[in-house]
PDB file of N, CA and C in Angstrom:
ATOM      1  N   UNK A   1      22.274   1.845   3.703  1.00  0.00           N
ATOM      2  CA  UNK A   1      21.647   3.138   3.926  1.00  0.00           C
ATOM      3  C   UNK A   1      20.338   2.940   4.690  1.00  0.00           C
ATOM      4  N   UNK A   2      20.126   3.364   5.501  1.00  0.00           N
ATOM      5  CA  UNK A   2      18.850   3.701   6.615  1.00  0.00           C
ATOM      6  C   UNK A   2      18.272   4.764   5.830  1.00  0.00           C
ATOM      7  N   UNK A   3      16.618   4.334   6.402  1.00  0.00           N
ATOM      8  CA  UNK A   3      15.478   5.443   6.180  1.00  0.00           C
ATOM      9  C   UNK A   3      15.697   6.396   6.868  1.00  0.00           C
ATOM     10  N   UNK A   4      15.524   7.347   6.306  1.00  0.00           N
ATOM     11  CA  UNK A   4      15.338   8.553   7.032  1.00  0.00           C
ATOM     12  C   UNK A   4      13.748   8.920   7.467  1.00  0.00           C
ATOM     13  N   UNK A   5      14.003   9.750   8.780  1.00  0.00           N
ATOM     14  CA  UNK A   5      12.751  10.180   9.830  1.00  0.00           C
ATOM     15  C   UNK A   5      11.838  10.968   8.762  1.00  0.00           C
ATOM     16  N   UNK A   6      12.230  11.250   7.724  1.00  0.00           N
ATOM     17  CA  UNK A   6      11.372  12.242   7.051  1.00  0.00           C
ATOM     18  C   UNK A   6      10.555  11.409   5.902  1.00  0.00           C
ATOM     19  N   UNK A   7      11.202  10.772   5.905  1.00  0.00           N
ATOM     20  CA  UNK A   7      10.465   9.164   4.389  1.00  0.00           C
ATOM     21  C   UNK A   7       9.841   8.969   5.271  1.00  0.00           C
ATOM     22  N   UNK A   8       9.819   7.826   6.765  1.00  0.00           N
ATOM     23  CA  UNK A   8       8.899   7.383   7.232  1.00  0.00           C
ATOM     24  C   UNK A   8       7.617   8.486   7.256  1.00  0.00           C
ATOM     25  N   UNK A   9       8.340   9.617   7.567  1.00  0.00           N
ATOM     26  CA  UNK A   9       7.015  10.626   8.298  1.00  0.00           C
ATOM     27  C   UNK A   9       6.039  10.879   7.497  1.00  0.00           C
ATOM     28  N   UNK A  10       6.517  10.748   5.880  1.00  0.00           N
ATOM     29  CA  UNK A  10       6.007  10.727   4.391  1.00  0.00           C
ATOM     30  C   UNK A  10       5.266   9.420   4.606  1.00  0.00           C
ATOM     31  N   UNK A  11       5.547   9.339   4.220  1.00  0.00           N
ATOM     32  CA  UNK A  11       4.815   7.142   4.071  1.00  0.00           C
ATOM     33  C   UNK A  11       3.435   7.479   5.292  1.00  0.00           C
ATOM     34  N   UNK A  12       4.254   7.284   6.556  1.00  0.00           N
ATOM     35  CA  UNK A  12       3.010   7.071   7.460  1.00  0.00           C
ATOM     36  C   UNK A  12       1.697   8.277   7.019  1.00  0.00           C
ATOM     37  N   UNK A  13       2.429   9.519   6.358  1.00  0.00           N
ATOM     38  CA  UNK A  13       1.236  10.316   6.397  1.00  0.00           C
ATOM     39  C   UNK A  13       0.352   9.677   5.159  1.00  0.00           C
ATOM     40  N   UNK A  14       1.124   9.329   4.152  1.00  0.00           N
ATOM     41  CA  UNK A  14       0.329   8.433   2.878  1.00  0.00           C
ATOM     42  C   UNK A  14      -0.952   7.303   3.195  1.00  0.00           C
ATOM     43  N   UNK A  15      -0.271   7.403   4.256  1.00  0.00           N
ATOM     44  CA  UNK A  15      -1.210   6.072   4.672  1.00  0.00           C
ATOM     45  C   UNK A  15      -2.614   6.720   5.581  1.00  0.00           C
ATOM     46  N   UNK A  16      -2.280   7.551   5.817  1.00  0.00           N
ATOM     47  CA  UNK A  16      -3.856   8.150   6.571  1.00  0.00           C
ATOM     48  C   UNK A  16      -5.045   8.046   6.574  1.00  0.00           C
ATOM     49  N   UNK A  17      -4.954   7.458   4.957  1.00  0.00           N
ATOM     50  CA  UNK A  17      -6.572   7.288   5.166  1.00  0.00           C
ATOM     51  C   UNK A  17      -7.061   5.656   5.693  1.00  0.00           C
ATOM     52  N   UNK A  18      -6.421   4.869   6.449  1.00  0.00           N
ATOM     53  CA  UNK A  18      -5.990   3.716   7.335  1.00  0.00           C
ATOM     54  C   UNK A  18      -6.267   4.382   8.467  1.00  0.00           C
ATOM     55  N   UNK A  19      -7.086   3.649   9.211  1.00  0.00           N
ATOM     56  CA  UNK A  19      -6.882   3.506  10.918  1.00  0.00           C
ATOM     57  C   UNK A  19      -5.898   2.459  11.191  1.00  0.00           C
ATOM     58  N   UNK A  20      -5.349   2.627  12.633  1.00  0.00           N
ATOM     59  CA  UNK A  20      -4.686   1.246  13.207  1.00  0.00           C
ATOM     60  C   UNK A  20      -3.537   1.091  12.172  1.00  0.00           C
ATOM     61  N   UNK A  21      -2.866   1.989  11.782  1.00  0.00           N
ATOM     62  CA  UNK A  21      -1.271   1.789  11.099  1.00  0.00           C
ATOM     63  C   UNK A  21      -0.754   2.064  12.242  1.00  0.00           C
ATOM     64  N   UNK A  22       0.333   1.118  12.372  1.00  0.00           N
ATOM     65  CA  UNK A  22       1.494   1.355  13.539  1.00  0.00           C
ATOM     66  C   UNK A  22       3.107   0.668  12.758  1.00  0.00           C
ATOM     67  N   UNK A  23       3.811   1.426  13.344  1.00  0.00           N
ATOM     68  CA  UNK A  23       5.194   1.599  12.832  1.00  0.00           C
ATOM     69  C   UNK A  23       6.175   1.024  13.557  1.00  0.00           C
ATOM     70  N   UNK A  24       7.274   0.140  13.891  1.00  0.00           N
ATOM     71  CA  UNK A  24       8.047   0.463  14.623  1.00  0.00           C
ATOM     72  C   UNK A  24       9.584  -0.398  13.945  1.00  0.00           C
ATOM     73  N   UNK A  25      10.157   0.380  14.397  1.00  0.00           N
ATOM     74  CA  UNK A  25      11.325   0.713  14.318  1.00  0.00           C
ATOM     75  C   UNK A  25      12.554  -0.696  14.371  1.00  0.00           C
ATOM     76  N   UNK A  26      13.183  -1.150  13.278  1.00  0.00           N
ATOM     77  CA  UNK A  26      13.866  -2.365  13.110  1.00  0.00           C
ATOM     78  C   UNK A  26      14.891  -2.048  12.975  1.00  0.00           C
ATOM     79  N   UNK A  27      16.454  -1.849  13.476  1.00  0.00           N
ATOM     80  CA  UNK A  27      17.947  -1.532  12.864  1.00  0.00           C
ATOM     81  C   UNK A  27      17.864  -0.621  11.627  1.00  0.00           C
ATOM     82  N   UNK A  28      17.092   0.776  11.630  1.00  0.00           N
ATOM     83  CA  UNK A  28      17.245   1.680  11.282  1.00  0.00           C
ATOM     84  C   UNK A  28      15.873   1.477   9.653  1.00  0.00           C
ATOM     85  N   UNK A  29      15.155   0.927  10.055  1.00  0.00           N
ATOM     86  CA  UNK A  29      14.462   0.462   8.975  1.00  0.00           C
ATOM     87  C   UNK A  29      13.312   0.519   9.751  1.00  0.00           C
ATOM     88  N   UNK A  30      11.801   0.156   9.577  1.00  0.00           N
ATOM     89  CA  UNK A  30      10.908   0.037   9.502  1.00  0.00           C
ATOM     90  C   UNK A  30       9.580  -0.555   9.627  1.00  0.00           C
ATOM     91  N   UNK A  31       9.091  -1.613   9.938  1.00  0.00           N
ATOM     92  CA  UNK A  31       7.888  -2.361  10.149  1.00  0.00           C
ATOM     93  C   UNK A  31       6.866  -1.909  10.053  1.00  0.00           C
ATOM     94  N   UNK A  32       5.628  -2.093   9.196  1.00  0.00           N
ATOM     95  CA  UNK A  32       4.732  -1.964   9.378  1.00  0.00           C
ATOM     96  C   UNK A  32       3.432  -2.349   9.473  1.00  0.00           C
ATOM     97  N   UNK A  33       2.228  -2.243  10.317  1.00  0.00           N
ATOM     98  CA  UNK A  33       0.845  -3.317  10.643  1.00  0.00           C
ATOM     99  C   UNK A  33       0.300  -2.415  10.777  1.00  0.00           C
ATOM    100  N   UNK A  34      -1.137  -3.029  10.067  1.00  0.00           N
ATOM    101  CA  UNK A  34      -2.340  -3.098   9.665  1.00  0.00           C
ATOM    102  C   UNK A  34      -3.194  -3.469  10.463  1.00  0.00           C
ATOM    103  N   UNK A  35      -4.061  -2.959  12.000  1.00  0.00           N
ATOM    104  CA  UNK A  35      -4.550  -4.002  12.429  1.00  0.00           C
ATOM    105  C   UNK A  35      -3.828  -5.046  13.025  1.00  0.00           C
ATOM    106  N   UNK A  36      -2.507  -4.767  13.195  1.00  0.00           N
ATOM    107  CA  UNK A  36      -1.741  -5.752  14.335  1.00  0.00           C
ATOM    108  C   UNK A  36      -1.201  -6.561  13.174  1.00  0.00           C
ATOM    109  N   UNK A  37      -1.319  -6.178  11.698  1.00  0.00           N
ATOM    110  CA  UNK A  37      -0.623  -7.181  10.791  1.00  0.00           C
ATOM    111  C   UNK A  37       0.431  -6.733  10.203  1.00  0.00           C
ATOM    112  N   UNK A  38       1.012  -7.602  10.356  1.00  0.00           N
ATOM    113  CA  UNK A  38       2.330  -7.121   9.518  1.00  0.00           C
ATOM    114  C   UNK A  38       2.622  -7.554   7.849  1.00  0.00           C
ATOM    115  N   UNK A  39       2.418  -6.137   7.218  1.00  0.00           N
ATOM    116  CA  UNK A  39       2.035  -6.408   5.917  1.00  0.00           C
ATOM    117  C   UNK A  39       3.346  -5.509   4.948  1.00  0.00           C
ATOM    118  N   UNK A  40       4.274  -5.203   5.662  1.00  0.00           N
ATOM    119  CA  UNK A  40       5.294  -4.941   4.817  1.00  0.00           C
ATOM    120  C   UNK A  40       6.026  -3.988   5.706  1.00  0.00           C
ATOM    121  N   UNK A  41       7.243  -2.467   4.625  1.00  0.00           N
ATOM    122  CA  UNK A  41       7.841  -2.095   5.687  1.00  0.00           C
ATOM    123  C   UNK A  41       8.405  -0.779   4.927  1.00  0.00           C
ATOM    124  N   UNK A  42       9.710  -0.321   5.491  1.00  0.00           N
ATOM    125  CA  UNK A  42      10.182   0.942   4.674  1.00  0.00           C
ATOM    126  C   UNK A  42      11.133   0.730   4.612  1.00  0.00           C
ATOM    127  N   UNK A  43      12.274   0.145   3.958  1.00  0.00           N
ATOM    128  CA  UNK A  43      13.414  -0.215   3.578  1.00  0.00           C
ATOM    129  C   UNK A  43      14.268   1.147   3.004  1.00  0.00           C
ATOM    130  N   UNK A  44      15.531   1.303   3.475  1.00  0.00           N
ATOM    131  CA  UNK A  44      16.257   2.277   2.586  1.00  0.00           C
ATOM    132  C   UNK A  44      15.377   3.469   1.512  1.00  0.00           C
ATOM    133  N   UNK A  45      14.588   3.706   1.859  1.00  0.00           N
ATOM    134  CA  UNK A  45      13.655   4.696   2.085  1.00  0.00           C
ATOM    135  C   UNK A  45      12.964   4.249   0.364  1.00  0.00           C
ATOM    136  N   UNK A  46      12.331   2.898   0.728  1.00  0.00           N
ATOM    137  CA  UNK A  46      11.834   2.530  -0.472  1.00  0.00           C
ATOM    138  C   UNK A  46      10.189   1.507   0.535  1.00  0.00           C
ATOM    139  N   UNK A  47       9.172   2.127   0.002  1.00  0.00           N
ATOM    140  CA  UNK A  47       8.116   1.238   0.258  1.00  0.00           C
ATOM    141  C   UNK A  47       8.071   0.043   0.152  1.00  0.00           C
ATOM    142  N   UNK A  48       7.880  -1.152   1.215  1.00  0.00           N
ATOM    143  CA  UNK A  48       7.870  -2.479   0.003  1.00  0.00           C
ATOM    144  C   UNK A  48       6.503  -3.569   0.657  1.00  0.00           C
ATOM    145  N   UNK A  49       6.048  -3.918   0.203  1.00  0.00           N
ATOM    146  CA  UNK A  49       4.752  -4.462   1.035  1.00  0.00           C
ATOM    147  C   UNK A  49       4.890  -6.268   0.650  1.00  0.00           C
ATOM    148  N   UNK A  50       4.542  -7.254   1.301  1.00  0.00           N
ATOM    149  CA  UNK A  50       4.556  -8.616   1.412  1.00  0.00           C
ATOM    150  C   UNK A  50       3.991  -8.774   0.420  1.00  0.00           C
ATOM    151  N   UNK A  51       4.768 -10.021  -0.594  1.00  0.00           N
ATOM    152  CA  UNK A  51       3.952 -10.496  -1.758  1.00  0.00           C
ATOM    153  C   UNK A  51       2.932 -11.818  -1.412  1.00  0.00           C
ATOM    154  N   UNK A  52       1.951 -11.632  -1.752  1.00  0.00           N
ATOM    155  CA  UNK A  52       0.840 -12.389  -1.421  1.00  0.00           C
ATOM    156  C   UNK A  52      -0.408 -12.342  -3.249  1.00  0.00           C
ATOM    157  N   UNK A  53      -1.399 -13.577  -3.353  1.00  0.00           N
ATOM    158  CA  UNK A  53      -1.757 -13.416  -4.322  1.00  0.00           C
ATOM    159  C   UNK A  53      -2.967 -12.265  -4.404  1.00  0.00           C
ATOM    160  N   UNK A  54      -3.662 -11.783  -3.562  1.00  0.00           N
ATOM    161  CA  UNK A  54      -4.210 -10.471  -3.906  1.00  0.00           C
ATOM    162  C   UNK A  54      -3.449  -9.313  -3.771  1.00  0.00           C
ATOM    163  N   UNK A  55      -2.556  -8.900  -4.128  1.00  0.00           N
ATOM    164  CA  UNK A  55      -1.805  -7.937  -4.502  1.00  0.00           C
ATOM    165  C   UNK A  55      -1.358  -7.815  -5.704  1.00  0.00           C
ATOM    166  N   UNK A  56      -0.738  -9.102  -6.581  1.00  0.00           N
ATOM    167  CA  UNK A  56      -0.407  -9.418  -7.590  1.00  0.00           C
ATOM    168  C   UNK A  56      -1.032  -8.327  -8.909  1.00  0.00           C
ATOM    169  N   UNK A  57      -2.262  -7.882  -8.880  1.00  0.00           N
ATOM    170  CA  UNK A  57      -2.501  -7.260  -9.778  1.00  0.00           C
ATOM    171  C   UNK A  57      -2.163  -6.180 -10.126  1.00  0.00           C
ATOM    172  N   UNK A  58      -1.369  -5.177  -8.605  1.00  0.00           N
ATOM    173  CA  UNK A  58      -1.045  -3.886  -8.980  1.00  0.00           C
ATOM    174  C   UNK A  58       0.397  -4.171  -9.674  1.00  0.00           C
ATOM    175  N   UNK A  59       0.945  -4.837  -9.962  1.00  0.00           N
ATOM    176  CA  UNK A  59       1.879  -5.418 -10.810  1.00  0.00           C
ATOM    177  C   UNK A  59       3.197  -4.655 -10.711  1.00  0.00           C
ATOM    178  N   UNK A  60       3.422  -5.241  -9.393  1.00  0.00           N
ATOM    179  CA  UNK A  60       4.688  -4.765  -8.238  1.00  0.00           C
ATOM    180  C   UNK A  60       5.771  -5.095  -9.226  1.00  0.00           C
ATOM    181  N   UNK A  61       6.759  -4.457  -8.842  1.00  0.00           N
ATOM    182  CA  UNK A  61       8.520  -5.298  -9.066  1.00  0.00           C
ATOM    183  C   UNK A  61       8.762  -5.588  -8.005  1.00  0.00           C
ATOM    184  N   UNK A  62       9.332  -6.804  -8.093  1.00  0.00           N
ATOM    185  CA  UNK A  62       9.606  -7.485  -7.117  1.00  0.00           C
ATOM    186  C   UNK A  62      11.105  -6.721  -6.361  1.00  0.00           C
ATOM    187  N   UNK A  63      11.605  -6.635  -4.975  1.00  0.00           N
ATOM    188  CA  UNK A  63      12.596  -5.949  -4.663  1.00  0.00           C
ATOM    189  C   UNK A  63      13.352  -6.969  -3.353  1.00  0.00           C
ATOM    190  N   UNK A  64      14.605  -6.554  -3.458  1.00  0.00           N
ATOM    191  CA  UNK A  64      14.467  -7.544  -1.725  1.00  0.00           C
ATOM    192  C   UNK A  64      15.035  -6.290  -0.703  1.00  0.00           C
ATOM    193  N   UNK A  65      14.274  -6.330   0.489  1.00  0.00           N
ATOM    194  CA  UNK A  65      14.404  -5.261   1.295  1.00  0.00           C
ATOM    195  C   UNK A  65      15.896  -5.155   2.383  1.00  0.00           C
ATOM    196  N   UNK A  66      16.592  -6.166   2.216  1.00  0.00           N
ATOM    197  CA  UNK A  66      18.317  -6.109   3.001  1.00  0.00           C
ATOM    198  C   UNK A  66      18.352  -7.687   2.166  1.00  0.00           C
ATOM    199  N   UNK A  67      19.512  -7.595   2.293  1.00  0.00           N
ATOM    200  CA  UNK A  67      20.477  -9.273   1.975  1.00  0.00           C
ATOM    201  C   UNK A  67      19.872  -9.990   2.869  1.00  0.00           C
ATOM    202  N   UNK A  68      19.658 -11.148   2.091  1.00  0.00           N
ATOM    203  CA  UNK A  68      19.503 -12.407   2.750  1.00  0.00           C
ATOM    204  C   UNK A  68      17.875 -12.867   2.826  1.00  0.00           C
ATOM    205  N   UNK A  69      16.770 -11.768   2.542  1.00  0.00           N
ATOM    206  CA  UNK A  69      15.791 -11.325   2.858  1.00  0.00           C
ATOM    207  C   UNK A  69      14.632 -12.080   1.826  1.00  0.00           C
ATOM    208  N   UNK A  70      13.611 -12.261   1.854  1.00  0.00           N
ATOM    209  CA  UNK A  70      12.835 -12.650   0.725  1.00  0.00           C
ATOM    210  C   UNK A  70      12.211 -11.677  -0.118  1.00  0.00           C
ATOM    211  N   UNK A  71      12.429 -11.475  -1.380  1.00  0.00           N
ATOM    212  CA  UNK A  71      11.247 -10.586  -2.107  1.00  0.00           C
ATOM    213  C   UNK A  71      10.163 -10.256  -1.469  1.00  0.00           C
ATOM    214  N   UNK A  72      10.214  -8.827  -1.736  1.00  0.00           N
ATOM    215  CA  UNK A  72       8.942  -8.329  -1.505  1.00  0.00           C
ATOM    216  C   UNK A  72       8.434  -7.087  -2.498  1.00  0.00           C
ATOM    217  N   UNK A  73       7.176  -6.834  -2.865  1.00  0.00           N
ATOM    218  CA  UNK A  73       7.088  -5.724  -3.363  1.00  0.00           C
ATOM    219  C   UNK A  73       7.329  -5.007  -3.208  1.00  0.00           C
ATOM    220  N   UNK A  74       8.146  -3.402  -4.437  1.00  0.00           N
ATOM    221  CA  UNK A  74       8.211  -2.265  -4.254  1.00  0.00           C
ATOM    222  C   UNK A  74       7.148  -1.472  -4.755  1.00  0.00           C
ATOM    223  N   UNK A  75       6.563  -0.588  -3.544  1.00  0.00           N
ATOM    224  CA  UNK A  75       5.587   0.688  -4.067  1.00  0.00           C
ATOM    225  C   UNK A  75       6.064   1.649  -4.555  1.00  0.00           C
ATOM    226  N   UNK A  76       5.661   1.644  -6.174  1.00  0.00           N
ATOM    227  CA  UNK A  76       6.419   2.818  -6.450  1.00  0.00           C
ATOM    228  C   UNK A  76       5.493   4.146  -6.647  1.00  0.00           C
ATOM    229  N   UNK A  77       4.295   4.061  -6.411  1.00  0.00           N
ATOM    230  CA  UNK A  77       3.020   4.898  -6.797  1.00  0.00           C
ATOM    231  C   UNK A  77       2.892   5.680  -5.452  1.00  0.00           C
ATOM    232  N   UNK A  78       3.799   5.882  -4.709  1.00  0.00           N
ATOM    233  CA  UNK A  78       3.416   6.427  -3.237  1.00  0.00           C
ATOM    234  C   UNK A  78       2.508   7.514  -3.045  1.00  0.00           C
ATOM    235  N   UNK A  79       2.125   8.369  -3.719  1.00  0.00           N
ATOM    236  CA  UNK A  79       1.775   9.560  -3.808  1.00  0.00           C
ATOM    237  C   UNK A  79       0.246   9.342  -4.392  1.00  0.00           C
ATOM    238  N   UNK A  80      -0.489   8.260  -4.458  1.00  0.00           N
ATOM    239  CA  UNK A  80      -1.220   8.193  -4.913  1.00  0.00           C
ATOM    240  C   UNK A  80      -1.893   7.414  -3.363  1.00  0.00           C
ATOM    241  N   UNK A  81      -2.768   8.374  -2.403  1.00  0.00           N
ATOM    242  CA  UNK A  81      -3.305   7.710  -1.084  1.00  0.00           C
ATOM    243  C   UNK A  81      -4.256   6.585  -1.559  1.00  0.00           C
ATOM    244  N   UNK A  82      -4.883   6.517  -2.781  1.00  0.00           N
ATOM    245  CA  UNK A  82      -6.295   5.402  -2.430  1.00  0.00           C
ATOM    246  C   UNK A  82      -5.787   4.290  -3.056  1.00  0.00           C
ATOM    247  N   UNK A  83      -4.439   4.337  -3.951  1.00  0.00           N
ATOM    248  CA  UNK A  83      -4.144   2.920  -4.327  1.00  0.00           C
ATOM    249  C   UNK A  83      -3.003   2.302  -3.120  1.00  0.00           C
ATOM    250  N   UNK A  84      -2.545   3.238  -2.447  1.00  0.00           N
ATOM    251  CA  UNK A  84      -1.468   2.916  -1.398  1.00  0.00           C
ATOM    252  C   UNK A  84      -2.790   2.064  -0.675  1.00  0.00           C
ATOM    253  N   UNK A  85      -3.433   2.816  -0.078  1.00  0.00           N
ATOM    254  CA  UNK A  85      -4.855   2.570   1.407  1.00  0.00           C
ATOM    255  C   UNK A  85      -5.291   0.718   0.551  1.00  0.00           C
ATOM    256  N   UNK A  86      -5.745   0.703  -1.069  1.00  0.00           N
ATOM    257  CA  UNK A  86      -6.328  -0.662  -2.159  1.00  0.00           C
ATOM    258  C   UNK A  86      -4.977  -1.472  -1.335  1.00  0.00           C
ATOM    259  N   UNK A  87      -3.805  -1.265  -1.961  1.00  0.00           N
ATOM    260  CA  UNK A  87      -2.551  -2.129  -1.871  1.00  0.00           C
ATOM    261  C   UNK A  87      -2.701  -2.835  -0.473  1.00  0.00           C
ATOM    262  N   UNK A  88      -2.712  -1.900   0.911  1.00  0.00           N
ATOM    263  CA  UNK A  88      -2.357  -2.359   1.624  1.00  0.00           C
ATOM    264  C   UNK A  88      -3.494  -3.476   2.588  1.00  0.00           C
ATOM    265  N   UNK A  89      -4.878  -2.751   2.081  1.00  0.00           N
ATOM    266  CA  UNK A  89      -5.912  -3.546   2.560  1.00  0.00           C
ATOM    267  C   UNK A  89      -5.714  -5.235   1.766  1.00  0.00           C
ATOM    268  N   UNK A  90      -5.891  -5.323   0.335  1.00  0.00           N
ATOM    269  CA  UNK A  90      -5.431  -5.717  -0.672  1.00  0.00           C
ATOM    270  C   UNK A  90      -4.458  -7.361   0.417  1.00  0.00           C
ATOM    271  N   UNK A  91      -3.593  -6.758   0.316  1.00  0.00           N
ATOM    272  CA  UNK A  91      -2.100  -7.443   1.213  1.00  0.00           C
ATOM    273  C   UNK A  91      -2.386  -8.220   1.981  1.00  0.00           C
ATOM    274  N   UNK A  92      -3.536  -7.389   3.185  1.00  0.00           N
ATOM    275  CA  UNK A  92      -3.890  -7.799   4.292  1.00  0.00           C
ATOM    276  C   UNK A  92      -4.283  -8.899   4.658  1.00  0.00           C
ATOM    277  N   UNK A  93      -5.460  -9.216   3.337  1.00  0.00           N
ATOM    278  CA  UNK A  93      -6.424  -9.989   3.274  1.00  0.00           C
ATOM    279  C   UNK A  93      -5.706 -11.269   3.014  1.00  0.00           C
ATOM    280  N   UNK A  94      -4.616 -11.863   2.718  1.00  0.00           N
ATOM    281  CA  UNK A  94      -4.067 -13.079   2.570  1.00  0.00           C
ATOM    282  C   UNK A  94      -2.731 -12.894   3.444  1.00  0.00           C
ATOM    283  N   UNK A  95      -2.723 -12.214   4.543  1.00  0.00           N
ATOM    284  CA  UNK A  95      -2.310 -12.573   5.949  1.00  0.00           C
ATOM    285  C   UNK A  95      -2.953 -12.988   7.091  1.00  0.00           C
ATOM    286  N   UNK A  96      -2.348 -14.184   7.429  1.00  0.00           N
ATOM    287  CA  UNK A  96      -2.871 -14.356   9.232  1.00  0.00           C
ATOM    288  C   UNK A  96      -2.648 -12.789   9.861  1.00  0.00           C
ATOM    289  N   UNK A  97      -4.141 -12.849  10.594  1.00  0.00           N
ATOM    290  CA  UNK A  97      -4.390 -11.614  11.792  1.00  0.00           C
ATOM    291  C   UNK A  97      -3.242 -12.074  12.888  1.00  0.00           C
ATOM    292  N   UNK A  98      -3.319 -11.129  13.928  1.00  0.00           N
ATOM    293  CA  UNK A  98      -2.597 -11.363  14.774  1.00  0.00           C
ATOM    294  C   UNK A  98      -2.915 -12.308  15.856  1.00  0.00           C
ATOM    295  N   UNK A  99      -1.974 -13.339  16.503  1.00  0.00           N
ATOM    296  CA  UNK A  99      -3.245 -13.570  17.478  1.00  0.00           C
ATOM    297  C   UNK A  99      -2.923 -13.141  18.632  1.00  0.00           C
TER     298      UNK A  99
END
């Protein structure tokens, strides 16, 4: 099952209070960066953000986003903008920037 245009359109608006979110588009799924980072994505119309150790505390379930794929966190609090905006800064910070 593919995301639908209306989850993403949800999500990206969740994320607003973020500058520099950009989206694009993977075999009917999702990508998403932070500042040119890629810190997670929108899977089958389920949030899921890269597990890394400053994130650990919002005390994700772990999910895998297609077969074959590595765990990653599921957001299940979507509706809540300032812990989505915590999470994803959060994430960021124990990813390589882009170069």
């Amino acid at each position: 099952m593919a995301t639908t245009k209306e989850y993403k359109d949800f999500i990206l608006e969740q994320l607003s209070l973020l500058d520099n979110i950009t989206c694009k588009s993977m075999m009917g799924e999702y990508l998403l960066y932070y500042n040119g980072i890629l810190f997670g994505g929108i899977y089958d119309d389920r949030l899921l953000v890269k597990i890394v150790d400053s994130n650990k505390k919002y005390n994700m379930q772990k999910s895998i986003p297609y077969e074959s794929a590595k765990p990653m966190y599921l957001v299940d609090d979507v509706d809540n903008k300032e812990t989505l905006k915590d999470i994803v800064l959060d994430t960021c910070k124990d990813l390589p920037s882009k170069k």
